[in-house]
Protein backbone atom coordinates (compact mmCIF):
# COMPACT_ATOMS: atom_id res chain seq x y z
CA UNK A 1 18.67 4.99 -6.66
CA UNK A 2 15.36 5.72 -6.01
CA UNK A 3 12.29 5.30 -7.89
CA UNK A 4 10.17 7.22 -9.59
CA UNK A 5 7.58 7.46 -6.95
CA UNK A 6 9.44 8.96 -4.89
CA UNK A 7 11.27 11.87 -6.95
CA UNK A 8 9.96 15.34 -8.14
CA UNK A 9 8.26 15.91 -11.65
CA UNK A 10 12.10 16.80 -13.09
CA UNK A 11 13.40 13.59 -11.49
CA UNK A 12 15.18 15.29 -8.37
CA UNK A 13 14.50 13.65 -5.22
CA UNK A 14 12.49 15.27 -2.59
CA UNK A 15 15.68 15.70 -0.16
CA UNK A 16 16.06 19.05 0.49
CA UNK A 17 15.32 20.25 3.80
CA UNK A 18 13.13 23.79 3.46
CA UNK A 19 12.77 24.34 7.07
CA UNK A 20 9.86 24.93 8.97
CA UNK A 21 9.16 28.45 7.30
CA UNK A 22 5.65 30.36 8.72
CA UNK A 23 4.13 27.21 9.78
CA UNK A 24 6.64 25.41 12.54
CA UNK A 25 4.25 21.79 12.65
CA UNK A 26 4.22 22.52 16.49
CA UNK A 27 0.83 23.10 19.04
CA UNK A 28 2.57 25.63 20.56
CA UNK A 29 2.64 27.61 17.17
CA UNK A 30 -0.91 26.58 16.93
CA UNK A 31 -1.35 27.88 19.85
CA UNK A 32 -0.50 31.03 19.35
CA UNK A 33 -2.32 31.47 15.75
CA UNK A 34 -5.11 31.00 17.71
CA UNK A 35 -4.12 33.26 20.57
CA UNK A 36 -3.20 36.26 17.97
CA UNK A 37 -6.93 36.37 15.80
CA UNK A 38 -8.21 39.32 15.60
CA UNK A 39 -12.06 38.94 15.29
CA UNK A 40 -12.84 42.71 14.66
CA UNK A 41 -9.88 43.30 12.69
CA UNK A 42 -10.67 39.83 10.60
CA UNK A 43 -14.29 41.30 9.79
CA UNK A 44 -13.05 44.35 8.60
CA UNK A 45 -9.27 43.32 7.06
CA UNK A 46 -9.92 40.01 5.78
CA UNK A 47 -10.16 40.30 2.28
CA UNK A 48 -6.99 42.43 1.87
CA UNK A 49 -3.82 40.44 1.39
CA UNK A 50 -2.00 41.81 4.72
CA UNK A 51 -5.15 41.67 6.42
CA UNK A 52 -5.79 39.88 9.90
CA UNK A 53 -6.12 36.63 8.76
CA UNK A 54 -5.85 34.02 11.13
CA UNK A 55 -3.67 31.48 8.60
CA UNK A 56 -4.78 28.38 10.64
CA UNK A 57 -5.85 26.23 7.73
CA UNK A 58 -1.99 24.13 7.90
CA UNK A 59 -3.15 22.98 11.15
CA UNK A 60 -6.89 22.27 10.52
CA UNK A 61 -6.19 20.50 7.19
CA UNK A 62 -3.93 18.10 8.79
CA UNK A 63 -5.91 17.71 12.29
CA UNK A 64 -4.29 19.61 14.49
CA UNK A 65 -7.25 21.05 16.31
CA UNK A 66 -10.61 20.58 14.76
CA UNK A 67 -12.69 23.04 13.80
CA UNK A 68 -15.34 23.26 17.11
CA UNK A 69 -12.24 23.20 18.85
CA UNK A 70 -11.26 27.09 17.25
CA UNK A 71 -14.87 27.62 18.03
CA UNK A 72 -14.65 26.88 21.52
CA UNK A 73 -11.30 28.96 22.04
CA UNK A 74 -12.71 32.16 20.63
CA UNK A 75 -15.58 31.56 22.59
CA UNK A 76 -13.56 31.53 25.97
CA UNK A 77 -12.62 34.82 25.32
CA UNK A 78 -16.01 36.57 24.52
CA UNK A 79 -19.22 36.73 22.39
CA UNK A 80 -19.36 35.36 19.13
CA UNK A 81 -21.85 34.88 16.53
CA UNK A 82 -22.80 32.51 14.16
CA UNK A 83 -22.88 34.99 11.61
CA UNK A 84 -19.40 36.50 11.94
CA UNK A 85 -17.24 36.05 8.80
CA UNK A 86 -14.87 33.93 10.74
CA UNK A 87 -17.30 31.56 11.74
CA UNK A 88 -19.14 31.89 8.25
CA UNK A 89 -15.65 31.16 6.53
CA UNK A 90 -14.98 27.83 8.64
CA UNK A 91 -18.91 26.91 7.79
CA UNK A 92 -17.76 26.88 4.07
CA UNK A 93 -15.20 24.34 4.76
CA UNK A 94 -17.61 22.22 6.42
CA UNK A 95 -20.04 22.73 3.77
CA UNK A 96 -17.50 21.75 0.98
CA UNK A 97 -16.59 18.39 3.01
CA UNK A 98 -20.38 18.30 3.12
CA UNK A 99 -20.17 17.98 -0.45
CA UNK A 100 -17.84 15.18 -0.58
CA UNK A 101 -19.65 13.18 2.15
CA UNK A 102 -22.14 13.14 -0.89
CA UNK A 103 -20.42 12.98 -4.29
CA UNK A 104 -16.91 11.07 -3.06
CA UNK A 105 -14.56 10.88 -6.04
CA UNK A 106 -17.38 12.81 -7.82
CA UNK A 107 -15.95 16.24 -7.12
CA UNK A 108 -12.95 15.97 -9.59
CA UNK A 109 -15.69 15.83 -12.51
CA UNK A 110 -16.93 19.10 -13.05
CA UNK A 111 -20.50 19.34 -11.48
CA UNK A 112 -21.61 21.98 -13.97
CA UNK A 113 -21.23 22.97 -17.37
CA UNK A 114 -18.11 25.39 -17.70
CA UNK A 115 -18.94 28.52 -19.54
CA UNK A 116 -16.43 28.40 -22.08
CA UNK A 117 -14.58 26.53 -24.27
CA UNK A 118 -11.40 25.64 -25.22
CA UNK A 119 -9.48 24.62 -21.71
CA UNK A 120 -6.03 22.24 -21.86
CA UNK A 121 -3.92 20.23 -20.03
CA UNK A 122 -1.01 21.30 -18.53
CA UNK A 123 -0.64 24.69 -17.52
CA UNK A 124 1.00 26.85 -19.56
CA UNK A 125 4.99 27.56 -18.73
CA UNK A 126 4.69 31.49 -18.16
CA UNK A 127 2.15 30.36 -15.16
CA UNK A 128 3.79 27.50 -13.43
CA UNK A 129 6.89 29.52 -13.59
CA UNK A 130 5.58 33.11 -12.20
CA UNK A 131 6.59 34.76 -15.84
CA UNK A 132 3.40 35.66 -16.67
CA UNK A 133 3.92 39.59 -16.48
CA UNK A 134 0.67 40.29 -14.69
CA UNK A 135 2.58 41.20 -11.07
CA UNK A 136 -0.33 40.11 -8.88
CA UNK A 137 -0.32 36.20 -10.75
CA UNK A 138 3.47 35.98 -10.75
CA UNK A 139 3.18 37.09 -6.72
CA UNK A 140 0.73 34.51 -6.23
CA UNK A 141 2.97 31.61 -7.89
CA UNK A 142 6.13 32.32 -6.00
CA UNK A 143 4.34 32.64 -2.63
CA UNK A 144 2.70 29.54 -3.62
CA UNK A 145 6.16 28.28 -3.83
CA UNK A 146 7.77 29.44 -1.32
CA UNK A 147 5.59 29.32 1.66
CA UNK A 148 3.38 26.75 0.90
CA UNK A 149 0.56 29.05 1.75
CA UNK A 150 -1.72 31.98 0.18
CA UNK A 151 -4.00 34.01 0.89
CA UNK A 152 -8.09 33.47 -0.16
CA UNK A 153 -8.22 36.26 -2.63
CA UNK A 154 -4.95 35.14 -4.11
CA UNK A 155 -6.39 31.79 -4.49
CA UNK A 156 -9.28 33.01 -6.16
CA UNK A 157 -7.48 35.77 -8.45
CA UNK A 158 -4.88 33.42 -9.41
CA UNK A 159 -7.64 30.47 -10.48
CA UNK A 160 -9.79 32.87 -12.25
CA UNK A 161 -6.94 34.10 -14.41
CA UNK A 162 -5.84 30.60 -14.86
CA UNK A 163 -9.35 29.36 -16.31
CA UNK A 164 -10.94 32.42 -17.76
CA UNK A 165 -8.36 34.25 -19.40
CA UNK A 166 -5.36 31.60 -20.25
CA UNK A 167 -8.02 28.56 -20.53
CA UNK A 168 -6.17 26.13 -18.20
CA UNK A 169 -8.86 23.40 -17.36
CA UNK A 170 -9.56 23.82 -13.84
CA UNK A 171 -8.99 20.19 -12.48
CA UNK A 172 -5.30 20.62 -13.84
CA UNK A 173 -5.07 23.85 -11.93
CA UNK A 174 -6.57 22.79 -8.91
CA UNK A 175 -3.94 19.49 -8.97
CA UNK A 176 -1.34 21.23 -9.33
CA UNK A 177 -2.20 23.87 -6.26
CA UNK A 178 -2.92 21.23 -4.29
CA UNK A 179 0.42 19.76 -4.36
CA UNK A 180 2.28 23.03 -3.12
CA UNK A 181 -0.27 24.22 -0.53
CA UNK A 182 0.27 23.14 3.42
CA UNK A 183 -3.57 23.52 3.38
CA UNK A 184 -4.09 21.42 0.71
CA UNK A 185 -7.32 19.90 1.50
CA UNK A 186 -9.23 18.24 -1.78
CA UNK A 187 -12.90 18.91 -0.40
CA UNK A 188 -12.21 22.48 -0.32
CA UNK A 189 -9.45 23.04 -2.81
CA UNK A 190 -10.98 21.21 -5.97
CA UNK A 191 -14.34 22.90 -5.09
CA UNK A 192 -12.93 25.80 -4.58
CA UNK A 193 -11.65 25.77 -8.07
CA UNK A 194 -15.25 24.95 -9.13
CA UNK A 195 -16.87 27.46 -7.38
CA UNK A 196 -13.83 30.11 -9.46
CA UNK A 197 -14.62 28.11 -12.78
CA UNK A 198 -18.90 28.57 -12.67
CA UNK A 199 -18.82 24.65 -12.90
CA UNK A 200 -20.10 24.55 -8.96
CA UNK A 201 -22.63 27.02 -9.09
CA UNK A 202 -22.66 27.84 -12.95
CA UNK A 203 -21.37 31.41 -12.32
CA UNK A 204 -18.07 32.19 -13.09
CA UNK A 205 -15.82 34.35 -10.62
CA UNK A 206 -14.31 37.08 -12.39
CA UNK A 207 -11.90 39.94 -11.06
CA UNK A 208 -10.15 42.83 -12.47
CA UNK A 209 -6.93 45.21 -11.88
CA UNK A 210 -9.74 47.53 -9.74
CA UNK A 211 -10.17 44.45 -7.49
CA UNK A 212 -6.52 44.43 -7.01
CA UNK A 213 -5.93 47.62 -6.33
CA UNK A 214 -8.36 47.49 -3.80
CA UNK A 215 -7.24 44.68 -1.64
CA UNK A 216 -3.45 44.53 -2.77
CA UNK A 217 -3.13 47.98 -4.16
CA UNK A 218 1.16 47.41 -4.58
CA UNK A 219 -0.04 44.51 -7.54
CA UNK A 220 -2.78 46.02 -9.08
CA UNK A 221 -1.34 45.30 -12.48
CA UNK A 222 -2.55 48.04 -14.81
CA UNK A 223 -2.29 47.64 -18.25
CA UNK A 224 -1.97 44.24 -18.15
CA UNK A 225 -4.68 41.47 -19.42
CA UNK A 226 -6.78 41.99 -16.08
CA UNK A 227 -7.04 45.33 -16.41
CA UNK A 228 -10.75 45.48 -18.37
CA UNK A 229 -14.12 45.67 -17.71
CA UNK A 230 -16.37 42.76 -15.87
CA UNK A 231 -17.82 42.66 -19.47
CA UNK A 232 -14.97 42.21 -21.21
CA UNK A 233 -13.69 39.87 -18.73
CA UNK A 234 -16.81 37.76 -19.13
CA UNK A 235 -16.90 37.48 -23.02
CA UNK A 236 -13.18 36.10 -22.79
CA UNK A 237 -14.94 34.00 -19.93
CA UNK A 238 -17.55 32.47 -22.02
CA UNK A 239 -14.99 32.22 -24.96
CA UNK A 240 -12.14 30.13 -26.32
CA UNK A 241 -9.19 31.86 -26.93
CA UNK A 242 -6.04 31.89 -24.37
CA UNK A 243 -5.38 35.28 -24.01
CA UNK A 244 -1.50 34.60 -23.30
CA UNK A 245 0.90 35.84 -21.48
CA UNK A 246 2.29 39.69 -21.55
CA UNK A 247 4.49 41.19 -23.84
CA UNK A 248 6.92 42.11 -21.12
CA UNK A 249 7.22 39.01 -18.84
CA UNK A 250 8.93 38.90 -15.63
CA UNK A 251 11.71 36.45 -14.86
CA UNK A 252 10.83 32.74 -14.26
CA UNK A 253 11.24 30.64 -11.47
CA UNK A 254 11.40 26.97 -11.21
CA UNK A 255 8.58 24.89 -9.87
CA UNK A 256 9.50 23.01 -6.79
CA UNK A 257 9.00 19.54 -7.70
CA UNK A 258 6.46 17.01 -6.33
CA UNK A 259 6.26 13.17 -5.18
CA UNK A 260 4.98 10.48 -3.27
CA UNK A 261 5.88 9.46 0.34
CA UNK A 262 10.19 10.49 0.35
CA UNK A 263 12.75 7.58 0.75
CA UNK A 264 13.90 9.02 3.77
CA UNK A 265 10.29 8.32 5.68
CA UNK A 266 10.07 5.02 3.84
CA UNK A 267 13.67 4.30 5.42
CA UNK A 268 12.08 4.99 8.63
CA UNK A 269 9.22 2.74 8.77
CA UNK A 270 9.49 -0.88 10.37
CA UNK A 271 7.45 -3.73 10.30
CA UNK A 272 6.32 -4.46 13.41
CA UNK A 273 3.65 -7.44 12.37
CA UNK A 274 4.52 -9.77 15.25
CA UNK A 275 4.05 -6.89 18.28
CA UNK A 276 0.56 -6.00 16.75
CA UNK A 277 -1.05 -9.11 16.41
CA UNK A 278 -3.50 -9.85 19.23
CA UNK A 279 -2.67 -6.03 19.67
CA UNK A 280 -4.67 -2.43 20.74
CA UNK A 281 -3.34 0.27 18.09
CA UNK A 282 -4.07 3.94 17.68
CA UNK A 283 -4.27 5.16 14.60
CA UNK A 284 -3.23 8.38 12.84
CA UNK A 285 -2.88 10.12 9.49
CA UNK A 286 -1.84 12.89 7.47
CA UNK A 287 -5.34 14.15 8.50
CA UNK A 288 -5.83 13.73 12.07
CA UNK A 289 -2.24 14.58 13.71
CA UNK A 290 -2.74 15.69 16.89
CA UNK A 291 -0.93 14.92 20.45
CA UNK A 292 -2.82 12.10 22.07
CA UNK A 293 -2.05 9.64 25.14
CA UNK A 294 0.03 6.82 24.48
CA UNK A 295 1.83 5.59 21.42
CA UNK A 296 0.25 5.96 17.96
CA UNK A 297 1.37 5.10 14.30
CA UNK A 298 0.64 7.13 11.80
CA UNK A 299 -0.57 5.95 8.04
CA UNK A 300 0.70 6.85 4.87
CA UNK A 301 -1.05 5.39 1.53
CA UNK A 302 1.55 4.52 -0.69
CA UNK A 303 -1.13 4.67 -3.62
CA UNK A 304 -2.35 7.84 -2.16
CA UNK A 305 0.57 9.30 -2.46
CA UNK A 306 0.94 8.41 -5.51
CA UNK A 307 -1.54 9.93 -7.18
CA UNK A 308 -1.77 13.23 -4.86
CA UNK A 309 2.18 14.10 -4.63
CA UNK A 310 3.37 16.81 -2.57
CA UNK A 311 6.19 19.57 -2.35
CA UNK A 312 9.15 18.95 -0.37
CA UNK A 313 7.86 21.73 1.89
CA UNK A 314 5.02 19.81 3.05
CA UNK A 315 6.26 16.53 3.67
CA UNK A 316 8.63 18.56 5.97
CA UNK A 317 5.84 19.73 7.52
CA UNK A 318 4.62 16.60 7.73
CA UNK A 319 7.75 15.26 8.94
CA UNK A 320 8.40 17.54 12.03
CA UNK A 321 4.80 16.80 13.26
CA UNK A 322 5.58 13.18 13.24
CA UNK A 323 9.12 13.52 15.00
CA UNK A 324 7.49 16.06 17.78
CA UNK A 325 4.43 13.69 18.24
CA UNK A 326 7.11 11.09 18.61
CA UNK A 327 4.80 8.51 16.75
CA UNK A 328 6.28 5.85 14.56
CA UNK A 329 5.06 5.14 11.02
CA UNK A 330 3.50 2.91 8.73
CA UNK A 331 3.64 2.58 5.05
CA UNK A 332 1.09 0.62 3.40
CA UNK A 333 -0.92 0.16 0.09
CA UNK A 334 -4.47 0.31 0.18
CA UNK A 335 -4.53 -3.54 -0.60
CA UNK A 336 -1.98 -4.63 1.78
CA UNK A 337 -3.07 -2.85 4.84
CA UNK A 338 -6.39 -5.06 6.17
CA UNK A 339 -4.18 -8.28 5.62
CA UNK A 340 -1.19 -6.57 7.95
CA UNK A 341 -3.43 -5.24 10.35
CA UNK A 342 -4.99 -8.89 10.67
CA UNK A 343 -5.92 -9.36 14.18
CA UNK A 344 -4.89 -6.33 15.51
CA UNK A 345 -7.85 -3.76 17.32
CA UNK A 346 -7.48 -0.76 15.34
CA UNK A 347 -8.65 2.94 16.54
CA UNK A 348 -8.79 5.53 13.97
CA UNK A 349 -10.29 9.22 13.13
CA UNK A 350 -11.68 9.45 9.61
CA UNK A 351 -10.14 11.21 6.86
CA UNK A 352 -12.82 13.11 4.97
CA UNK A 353 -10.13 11.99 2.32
CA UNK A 354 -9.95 9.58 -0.72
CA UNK A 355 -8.96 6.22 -0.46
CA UNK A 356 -7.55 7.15 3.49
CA UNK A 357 -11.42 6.52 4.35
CA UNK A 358 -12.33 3.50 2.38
CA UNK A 359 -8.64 2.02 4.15
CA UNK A 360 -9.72 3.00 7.22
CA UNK A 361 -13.21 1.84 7.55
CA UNK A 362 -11.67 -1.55 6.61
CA UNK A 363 -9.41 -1.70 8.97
CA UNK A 364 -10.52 -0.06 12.10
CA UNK A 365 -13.54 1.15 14.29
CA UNK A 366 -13.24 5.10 12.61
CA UNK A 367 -14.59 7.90 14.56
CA UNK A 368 -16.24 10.77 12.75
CA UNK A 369 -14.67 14.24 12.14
CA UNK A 370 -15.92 16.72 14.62
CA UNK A 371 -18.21 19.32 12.62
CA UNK A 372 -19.26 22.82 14.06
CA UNK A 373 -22.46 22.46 11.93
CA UNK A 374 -24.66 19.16 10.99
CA UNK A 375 -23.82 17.49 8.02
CA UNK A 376 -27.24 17.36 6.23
CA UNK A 377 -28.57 14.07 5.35
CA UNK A 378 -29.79 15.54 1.98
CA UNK A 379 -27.49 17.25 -0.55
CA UNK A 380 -27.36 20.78 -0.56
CA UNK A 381 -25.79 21.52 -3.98
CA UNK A 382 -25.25 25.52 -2.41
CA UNK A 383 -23.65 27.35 0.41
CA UNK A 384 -26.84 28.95 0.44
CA UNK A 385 -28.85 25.56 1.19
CA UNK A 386 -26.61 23.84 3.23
CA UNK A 387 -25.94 27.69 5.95
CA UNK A 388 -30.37 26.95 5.41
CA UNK A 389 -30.04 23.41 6.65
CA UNK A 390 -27.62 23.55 9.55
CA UNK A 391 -28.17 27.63 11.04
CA UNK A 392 -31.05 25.93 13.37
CA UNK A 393 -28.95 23.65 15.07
CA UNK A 394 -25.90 26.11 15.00
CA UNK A 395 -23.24 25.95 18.21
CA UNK A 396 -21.35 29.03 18.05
């Protein structure tokens, strides 16, 4: 039997294989997501769902390639500038990780006032089970789902309709994305949410069916609850009432579950105290997986884990990367880990990544994440400050 940190939120354990799906954890699929953007047609398709995206963010999230590295590649093959959209879009992510540098822990309290009132804990059922009856929402969910992945504007449409119009509080939506994306990345997910929700900037983002149409025109949902004015949309906005779902909802889907670490990788782990004492060791982790000389182990944070489970779907992904890397495992608590690695010379990148970092730096001489742009010793509570602080010293 196993326990319960280890088994979905309906008590099925994460067993089930889902396959490698769009994102095969391999650098020769990296290498040709890299090899197949688009830079024109990202600048002018982007923000349409089927537009030239370059859908690298599995990879980047869990260290892959870094993101100077996708700098550098584009580079090879001709001009760039700072200013392009692609290069602007990977500045965000540094700025957001910029953000927790600064604030840590910080970022899951809201850093502004929200504009309305009224927001709960959990979501509501017609959401986490596509059954809403707005078709661009219910899209969103099940691709959520099933790939693991989604686009930026459905990211941002489906938060925005989650905390404006059906009042979900947007930590509880931005925990429970996290746990299905590939991507998920806390710095720029939970922000992300803040940024939709007005608490980051104290502006909320609002969309309507028009927006739809324009970038997904097959979901534009007419006549449903998006389908008003920006006016209307912010009154709801600043208001308190849950606007609920359709009168004509679509069928529901289950939510794949989530857990902590899967008692198949737990089975895997050894204990290997006796080899590393006195002993060099290399150091990975969910955030810095990528092919390297020599043997490596990779870390997993029990209590981590614990409080940040993921889909099935990603700890395959995470699974196949470990298996093709051919590194071995280790399975630790926070507490327990500086008393096991006792004596041992310990190599590690940082995490950019709660509790992973404070682990680390305990543990083992940590090298910094590569950044494109400087991480500014003040805070820059803005995109707008931060692009100020770093476009001098810019590399692309």
């Amino acid at each position: 039997m196993v326990s319960d940190d280890h088994v979905g939120q309906d008590g099925s354990a994460l067993d089930d294989d889902p396959g490698p799906g769009d994102f095969p954890a391999t650098d020769e699929a990296l290498a040709m997501r890299l090899a197949a953007i688009d830079l024109p047609a990202y600048a002018r398709t982007r923000n349409q769902l089927d537009g030239a995206v370059s859908r690298l963010s599995p990879y980047l999230t869990h260290g892959f390639i870094g993101v100077p590295e996708v700098i550098t590649a584009l580079r090879a093959r001709g001009p760039l500038r700072t200013d392009h959209k692609f290069v602007f879009e990977l500045a965000w992510r540094e700025y957001f990780h910029h953000v927790w540098s600064r604030l840590g822990e910080g970022i899951f309290s809201a850093l502004r006032p929200p504009p309305g009132r009224g927001y709960r804990m959990p979501l509501p059922e017609d959401l986490v089970s596509a059954s809403t009856g707005v078709r661009i929402i219910d899209h969103a969910v099940r691709t959520l789902y099933d790939c693991g992945y989604l686009h930026n504007h459905a990211r941002m449409w489906l938060a925005s309709y989650a905390v404006h119009l059906r009042k979900v509080d947007w930590r509880a939506g931005a925990d429970w994305m996290y746990g299905h994306l590939l991507d998920g990345d806390l710095p720029s997910n939970h922000l992300s949410w803040q940024w939709v929700a007005g608490t980051l900037t104290g502006k909320p983002y609002l969309f309507n069916s028009d927006n739809v149409a324009r970038y997904a025109p097959a979901l534009a949902s007419r006549r449903s609850a998006i389908d008003r004015s920006y006016d209307e949309l912010q009154h709801i906005a600043c208001g308190g009432e849950d606007v609920g779902p359709e009168t004509r909802q679509g069928p529901a889907v289950a939510m794949p579950p989530l857990g902590g670490i899967p008692p198949a990788l737990e089975a895997q782990a050894r204990d290997l105290a006796a080899e590393m004492t006195g002993s060099t060791l290399s150091l990975c982790h969910p955030w810095s997986l990528r092919a390297q000389p020599g043997a490596a182990r990779v870390l997993l944070l029990q209590d981590f884990h614990q409080r940040w489970p993921w889909s099935a779907r990603r700890w395959h992904f995470l699974t196949q990367r470990i298996k093709n890397l051919n590194y071995q495992l280790l399975i630790k608590s926070s507490q327990d880990l500086s008393q096991f690695l006792s004596g041992v010379d310990v190599r590690a990148c940082a995490a950019d990544h709660p509790r992973y970092d404070d682990a680390l730096r305990g543990v083992a001489t940590v090298t910094a994440v590569s950044r494109q742009f400087a991480n500014p010793p003040e805070f820059c509570r803005s995109f707008s400050a931060f692009w100020h602080r770093v476009a001098p010293a810019r590399k692309a």
